[in-house]
N, C-alpha and C. Protein backbone atom coordinates (compact mmCIF):
# COMPACT_ATOMS: atom_id res chain seq x y z
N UNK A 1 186.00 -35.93 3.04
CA UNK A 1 186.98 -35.18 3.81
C UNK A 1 188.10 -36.13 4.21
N UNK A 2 189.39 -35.68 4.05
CA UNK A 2 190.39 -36.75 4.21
C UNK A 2 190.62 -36.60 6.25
N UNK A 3 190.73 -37.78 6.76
CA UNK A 3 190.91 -37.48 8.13
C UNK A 3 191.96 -36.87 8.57
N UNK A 4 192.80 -36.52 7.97
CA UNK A 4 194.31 -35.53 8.42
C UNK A 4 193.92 -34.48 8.04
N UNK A 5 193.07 -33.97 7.43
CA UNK A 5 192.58 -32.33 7.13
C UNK A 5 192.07 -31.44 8.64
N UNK A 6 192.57 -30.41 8.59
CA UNK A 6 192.32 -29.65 9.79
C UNK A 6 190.88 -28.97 9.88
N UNK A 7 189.98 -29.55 8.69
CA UNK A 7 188.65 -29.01 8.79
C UNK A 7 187.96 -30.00 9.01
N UNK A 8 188.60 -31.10 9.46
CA UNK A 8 187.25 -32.05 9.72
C UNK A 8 186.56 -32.56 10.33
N UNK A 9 185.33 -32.70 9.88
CA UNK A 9 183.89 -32.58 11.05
C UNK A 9 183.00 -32.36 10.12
N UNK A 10 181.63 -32.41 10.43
CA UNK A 10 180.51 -31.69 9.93
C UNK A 10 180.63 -30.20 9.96
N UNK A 11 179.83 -29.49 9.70
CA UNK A 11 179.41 -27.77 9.76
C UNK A 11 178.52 -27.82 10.76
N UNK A 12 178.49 -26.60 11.26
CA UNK A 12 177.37 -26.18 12.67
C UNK A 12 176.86 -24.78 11.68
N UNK A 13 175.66 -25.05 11.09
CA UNK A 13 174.63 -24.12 10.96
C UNK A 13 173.98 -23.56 12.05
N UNK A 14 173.60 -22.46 12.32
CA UNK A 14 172.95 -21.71 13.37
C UNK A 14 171.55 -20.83 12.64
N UNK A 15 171.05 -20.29 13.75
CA UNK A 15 169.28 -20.62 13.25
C UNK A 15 168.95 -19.21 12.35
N UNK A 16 167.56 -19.33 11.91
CA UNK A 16 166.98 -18.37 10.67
C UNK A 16 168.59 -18.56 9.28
N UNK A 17 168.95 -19.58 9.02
CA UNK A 17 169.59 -19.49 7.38
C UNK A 17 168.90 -19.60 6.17
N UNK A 18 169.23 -19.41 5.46
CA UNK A 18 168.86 -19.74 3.98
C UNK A 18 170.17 -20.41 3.47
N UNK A 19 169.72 -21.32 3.04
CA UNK A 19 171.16 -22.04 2.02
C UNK A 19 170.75 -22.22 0.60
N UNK A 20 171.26 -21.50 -0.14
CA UNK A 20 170.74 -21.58 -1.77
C UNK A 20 170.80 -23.01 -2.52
N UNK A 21 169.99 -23.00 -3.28
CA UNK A 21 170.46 -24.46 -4.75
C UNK A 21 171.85 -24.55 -4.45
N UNK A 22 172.21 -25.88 -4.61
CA UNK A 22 173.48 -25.51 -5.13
C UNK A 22 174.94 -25.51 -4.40
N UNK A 23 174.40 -25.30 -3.30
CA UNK A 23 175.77 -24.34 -1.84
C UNK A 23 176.01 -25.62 -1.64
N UNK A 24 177.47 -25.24 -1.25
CA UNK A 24 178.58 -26.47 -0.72
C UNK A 24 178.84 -25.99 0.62
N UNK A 25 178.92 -26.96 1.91
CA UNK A 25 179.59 -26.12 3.18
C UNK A 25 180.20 -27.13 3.51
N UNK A 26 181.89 -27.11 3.87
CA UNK A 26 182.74 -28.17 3.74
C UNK A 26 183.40 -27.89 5.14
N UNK A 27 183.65 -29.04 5.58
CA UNK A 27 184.04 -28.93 6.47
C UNK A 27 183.45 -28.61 8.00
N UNK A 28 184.38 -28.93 8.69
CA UNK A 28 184.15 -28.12 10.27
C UNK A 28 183.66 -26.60 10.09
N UNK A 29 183.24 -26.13 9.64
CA UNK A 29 182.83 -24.80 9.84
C UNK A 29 181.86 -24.53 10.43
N UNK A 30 182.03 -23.28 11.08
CA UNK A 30 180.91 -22.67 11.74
C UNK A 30 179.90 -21.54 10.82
N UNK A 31 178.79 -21.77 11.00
CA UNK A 31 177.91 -20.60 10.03
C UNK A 31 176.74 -20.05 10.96
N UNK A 32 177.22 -18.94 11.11
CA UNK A 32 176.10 -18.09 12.19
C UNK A 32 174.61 -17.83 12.36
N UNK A 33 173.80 -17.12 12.80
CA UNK A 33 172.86 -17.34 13.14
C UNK A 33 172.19 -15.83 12.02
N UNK A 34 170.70 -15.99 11.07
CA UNK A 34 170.70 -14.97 10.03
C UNK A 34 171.71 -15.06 9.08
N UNK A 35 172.00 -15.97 8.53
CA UNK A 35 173.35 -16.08 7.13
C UNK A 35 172.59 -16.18 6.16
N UNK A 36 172.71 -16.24 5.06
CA UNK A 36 172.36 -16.40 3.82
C UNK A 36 173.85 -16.68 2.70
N UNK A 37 173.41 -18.08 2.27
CA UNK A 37 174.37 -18.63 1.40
C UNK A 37 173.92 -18.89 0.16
N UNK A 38 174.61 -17.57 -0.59
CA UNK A 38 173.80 -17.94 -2.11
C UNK A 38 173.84 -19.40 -2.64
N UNK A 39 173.02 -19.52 -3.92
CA UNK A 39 172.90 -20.53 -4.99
C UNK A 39 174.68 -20.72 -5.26
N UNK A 40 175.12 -22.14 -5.22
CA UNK A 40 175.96 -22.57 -5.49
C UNK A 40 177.74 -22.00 -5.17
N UNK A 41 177.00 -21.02 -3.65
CA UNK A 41 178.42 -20.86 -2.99
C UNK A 41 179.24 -21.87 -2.43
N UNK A 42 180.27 -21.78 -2.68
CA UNK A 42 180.88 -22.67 -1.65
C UNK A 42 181.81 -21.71 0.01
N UNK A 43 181.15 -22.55 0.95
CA UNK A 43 181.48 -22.33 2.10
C UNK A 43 182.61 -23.00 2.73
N UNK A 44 183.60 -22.88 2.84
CA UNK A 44 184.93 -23.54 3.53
C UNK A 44 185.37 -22.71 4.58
N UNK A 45 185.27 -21.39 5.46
CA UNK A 45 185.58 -20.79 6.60
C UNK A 45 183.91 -20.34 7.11
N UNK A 46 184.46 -20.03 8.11
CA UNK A 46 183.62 -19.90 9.33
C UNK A 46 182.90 -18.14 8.69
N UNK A 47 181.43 -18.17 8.94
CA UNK A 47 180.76 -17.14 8.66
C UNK A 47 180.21 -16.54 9.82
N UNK A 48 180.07 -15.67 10.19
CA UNK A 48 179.95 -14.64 11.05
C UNK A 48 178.05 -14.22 11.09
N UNK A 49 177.97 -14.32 12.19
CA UNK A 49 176.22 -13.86 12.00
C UNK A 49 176.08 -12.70 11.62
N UNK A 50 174.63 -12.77 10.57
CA UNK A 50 173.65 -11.48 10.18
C UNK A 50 175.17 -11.08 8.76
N UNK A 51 174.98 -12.46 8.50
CA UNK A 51 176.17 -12.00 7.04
C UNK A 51 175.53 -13.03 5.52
N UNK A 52 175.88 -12.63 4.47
CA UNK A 52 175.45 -13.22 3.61
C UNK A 52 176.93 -14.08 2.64
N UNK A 53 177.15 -15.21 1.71
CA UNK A 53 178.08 -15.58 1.48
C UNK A 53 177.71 -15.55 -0.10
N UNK A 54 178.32 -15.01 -1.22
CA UNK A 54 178.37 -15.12 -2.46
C UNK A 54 178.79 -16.29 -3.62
N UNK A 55 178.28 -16.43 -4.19
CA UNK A 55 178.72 -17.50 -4.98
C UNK A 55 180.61 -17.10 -5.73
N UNK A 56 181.33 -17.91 -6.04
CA UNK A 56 182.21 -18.44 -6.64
C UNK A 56 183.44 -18.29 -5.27
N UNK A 57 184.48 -17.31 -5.41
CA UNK A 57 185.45 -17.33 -4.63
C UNK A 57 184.77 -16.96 -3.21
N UNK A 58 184.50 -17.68 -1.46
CA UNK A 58 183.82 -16.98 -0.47
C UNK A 58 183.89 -15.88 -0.46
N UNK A 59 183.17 -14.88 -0.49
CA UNK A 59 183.25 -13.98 -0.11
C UNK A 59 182.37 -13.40 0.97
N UNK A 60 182.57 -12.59 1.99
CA UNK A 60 181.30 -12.45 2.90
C UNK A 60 181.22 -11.18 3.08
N UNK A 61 179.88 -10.56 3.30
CA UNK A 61 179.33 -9.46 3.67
C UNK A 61 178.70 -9.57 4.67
N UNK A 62 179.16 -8.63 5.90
CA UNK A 62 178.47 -8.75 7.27
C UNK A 62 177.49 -7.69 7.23
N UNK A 63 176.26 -7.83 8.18
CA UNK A 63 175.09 -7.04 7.98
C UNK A 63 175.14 -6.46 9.40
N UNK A 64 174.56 -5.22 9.92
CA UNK A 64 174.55 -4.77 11.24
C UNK A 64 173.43 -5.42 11.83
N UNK A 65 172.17 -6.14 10.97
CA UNK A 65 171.45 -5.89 11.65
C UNK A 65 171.25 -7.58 11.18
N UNK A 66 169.63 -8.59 12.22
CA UNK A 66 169.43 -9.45 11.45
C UNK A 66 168.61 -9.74 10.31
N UNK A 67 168.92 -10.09 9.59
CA UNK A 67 168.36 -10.80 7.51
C UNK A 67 167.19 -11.30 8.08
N UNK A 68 166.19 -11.38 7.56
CA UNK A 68 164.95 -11.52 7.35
C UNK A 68 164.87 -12.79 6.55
N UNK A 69 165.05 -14.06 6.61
CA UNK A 69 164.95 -15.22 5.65
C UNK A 69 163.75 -16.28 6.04
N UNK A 70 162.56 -15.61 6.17
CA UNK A 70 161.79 -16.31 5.84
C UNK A 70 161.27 -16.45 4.79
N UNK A 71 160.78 -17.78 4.27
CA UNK A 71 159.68 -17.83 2.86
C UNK A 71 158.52 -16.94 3.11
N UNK A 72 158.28 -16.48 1.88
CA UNK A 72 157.12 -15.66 1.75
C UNK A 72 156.29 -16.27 0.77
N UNK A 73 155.12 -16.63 0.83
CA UNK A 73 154.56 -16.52 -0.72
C UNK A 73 153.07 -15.84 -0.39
N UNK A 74 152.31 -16.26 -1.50
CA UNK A 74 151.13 -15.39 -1.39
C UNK A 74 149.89 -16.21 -1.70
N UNK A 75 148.83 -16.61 -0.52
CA UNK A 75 148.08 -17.04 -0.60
C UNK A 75 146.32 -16.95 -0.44
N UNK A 76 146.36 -15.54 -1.69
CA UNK A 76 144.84 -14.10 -1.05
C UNK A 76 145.64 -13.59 -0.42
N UNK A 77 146.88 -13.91 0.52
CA UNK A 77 146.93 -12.87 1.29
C UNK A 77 148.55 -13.14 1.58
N UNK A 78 149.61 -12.39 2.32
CA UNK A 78 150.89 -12.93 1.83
C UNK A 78 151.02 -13.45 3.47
N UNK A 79 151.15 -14.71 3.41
CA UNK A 79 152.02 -15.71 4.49
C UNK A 79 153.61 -15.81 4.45
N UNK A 80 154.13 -16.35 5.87
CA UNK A 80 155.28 -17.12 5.50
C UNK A 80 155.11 -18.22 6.28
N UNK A 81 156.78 -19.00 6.12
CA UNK A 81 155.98 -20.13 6.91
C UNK A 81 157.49 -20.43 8.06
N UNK A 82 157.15 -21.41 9.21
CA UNK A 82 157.39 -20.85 10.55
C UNK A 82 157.21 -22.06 10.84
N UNK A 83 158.01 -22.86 11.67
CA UNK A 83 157.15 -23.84 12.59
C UNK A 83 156.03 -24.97 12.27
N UNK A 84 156.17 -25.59 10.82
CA UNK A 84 155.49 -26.09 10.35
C UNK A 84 153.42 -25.95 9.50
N UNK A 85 154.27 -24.04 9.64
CA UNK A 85 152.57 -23.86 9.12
C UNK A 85 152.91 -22.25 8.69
N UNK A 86 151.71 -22.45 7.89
CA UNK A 86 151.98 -20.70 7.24
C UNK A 86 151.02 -19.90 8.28
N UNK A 87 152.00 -18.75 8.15
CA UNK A 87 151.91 -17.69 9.71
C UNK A 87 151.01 -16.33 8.68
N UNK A 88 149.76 -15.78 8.55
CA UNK A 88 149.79 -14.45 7.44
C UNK A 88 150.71 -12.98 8.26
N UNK A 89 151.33 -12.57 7.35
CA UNK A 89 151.87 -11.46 7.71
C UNK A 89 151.27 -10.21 7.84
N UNK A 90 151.90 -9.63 8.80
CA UNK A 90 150.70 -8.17 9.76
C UNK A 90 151.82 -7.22 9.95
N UNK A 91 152.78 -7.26 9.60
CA UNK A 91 153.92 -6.51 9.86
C UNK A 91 154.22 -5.32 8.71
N UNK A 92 153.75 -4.30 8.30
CA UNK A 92 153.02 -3.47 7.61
C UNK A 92 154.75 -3.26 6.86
N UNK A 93 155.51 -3.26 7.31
CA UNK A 93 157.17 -2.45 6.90
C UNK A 93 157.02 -4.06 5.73
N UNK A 94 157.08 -4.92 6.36
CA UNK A 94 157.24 -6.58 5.45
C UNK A 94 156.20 -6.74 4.46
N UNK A 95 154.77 -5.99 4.56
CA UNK A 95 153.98 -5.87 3.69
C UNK A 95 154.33 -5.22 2.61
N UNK A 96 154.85 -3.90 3.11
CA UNK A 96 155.12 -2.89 2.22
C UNK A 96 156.11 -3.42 0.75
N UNK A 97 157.22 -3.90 1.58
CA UNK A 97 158.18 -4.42 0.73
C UNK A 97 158.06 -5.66 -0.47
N UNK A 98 157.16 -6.74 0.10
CA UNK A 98 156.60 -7.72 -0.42
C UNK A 98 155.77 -7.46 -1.01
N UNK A 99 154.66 -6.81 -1.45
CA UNK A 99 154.35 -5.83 -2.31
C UNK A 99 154.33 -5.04 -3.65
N UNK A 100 155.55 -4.14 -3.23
CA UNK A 100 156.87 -3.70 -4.53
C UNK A 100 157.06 -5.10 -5.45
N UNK A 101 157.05 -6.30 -4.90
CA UNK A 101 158.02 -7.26 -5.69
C UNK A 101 156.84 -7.61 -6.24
N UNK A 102 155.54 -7.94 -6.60
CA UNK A 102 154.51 -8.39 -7.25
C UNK A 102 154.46 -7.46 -8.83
């Protein structure tokens, strides 16, 4: 980052994100809390919580509600993981869905 650029600083990520393979986040920017930044987006403005960011030109989609970005996998039984340990899931709507995708 050149020091006369008006974006410069680190980024302030905010909590539950996903940041894909790949993603660039440049600059001073702010990135909200529930974001999701695809595989090999690049991030240069400020993202808005419970929004997702697309790969090539930014583009953003805001969500009403908050994104769900925890890992899931399946171990006998489907976990995610949380706090340094896999949590099993009991949440029958998150079952349901996780599920379909097998």
């Amino acid at each position: 980052m050149l020091t006369d650029s008006k974006g410069f600083g680190a980024p302030e990520i905010g909590d539950n994100c996903y940041i894909g393979a790949g993603a660039k986040i440049v600059g001073n920017v702010k990135i909200g809390n529930n974001v999701r930044v695809g595989a090999n987006a690049v991030v240069y403005q400020d993202v808005p919580d419970n929004s997702a960011v697309l790969s090539g030109e930014q583009k953003v989609i805001t969500k009403g509600v908050p994104m769900d970005n925890r890992f899931y996998s399946h171990h006998k039984q489907w976990v995610y993981y949380e706090d340094s340990q896999w949590i099993p899931v009991v949440d029958r709507d998150v079952l349901a869905r996780l599920e379909t995708k097998l």
